[in-house]
Protein backbone atom coordinates (compact mmCIF):
# COMPACT_ATOMS: atom_id res chain seq x y z
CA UNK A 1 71.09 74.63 89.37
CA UNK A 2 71.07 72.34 92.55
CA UNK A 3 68.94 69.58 92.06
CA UNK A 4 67.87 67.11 95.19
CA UNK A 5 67.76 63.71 94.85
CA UNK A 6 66.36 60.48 97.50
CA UNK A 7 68.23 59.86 99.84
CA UNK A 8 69.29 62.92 100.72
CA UNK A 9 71.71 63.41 98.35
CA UNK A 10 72.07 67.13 96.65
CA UNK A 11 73.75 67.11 93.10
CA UNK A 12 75.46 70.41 91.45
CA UNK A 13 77.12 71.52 88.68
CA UNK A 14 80.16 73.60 88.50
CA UNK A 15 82.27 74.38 85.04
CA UNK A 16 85.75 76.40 85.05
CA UNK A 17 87.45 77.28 81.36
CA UNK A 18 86.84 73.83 80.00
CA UNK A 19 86.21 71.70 83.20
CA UNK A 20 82.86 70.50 84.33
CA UNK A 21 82.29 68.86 87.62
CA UNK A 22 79.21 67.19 88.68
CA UNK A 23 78.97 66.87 92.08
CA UNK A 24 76.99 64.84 94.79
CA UNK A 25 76.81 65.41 98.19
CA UNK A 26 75.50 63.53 101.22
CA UNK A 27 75.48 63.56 105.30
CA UNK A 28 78.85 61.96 106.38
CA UNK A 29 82.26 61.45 107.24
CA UNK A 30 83.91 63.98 105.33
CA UNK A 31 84.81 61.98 102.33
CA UNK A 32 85.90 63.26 99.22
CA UNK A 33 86.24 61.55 95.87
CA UNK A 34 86.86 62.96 92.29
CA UNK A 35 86.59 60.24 89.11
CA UNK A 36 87.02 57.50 91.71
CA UNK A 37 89.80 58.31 93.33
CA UNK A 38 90.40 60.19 96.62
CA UNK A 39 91.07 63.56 96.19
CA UNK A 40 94.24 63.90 97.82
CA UNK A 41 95.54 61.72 95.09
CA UNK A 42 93.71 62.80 92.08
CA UNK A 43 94.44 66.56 92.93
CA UNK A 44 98.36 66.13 92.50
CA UNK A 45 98.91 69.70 94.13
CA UNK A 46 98.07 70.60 97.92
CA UNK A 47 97.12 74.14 96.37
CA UNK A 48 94.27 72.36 94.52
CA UNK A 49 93.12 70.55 97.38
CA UNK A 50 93.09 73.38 99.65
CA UNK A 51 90.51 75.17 96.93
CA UNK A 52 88.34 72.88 96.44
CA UNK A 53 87.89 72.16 100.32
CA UNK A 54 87.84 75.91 100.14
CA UNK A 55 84.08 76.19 100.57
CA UNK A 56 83.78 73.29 102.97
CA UNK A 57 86.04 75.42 105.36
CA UNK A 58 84.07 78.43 105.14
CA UNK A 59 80.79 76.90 106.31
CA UNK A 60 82.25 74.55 108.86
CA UNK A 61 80.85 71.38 107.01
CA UNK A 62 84.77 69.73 106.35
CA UNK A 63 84.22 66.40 107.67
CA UNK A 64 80.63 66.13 108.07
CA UNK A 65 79.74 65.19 104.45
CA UNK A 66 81.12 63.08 101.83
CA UNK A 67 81.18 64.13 98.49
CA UNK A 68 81.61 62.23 95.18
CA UNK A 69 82.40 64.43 91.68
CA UNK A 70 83.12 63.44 88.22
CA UNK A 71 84.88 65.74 86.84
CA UNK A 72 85.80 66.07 82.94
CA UNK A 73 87.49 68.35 80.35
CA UNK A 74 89.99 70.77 80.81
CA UNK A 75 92.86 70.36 83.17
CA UNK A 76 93.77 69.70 87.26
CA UNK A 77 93.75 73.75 87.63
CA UNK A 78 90.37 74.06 85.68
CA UNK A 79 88.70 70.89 87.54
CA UNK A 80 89.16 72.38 90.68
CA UNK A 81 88.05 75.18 90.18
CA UNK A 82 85.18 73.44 88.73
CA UNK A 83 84.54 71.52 92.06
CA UNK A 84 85.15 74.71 93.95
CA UNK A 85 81.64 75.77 92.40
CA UNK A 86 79.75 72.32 92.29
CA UNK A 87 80.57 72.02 96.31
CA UNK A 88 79.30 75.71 97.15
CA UNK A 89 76.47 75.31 95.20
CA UNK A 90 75.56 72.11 96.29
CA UNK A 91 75.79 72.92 100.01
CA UNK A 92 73.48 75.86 99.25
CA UNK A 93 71.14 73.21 98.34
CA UNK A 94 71.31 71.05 101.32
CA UNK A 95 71.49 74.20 103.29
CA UNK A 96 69.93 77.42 102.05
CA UNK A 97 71.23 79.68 105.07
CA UNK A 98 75.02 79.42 104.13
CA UNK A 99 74.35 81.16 100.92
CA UNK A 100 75.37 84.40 102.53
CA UNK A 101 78.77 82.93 103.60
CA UNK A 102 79.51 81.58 100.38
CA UNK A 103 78.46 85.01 98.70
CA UNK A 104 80.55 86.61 100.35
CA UNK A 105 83.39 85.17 99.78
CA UNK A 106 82.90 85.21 95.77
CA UNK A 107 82.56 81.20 95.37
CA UNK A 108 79.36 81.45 93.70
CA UNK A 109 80.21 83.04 90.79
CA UNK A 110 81.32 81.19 87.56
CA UNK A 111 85.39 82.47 86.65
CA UNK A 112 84.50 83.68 83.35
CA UNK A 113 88.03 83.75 82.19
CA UNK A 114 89.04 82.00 79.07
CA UNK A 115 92.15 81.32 77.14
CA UNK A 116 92.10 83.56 74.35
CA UNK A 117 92.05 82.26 70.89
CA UNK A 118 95.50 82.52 68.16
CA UNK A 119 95.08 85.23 65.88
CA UNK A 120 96.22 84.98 62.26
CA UNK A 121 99.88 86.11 61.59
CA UNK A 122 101.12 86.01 65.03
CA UNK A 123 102.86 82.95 66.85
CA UNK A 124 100.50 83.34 69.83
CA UNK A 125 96.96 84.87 70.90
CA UNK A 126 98.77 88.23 71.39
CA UNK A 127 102.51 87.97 70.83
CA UNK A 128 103.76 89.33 67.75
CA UNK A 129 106.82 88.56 65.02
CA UNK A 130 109.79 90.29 65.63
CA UNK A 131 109.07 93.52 63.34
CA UNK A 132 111.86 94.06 61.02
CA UNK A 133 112.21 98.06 59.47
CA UNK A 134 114.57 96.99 56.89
């Protein structure tokens, strides 16, 4: 849901395994900061960075709006993927035409994948004990 708030500002919400990340986004300079911190340093990974400008790239907005997440739960991987979402939804909000862009490219649809939980009698979710015949 992409909310819109004075100011211009447009707020959205995007989750990934356990991340959430609400995100804000306003006319600017092409800032970006997650949890207070610029992303370039709190994403320690250029592979994470280059996701979650991802959608920015694809609609030509990189640079022309600043955008300011918190992000919690989960890990780095998770949160951007989380942010991946927030920004593409977000940007449908403060502009409705890129939503066929964005569609097509798959980054408006929530990564459903989990980790899968331990089972009972096995070391792992699905990994097995060596079986023994004898």
């Amino acid at each position: 849901m992409v909310r819109f708030m004075e100011g211009s500002v447009y707020f959205a919400v995007g989750r990934r395994k356990e991340a959430a990340a609400a995100v804000r986004i306003k006319p600017g300079t092409g800032q970006i900061v997650i949890n207070g911190k610029p992303a370039g340093n709190y994403l320690a990974r250029p592979t994470l960075l280059m996701q979650v400008e991802q959608p920015l790239k694809l609609t030509e907005t990189l640079g022309t709006v600043d955008i300011t997440a918190n992000c919690k739960g989960g890990g780095l991987s998770g949160q951007a993927g989380a942010l991946r979402l927030g920004i593409a939804r977000a940007l449908i909000g403060m502009n409705p035409d890129l939503r066929a862009i964005l569609k097509a490219a798959g980054l408006l649809t929530r990564d459903p994948r989990m980790v899968e939980r331990k089972k009972y009698g096995q070391p792992g979710a699905r990994k097995q004990f060596q079986f023994s015949k004898r």
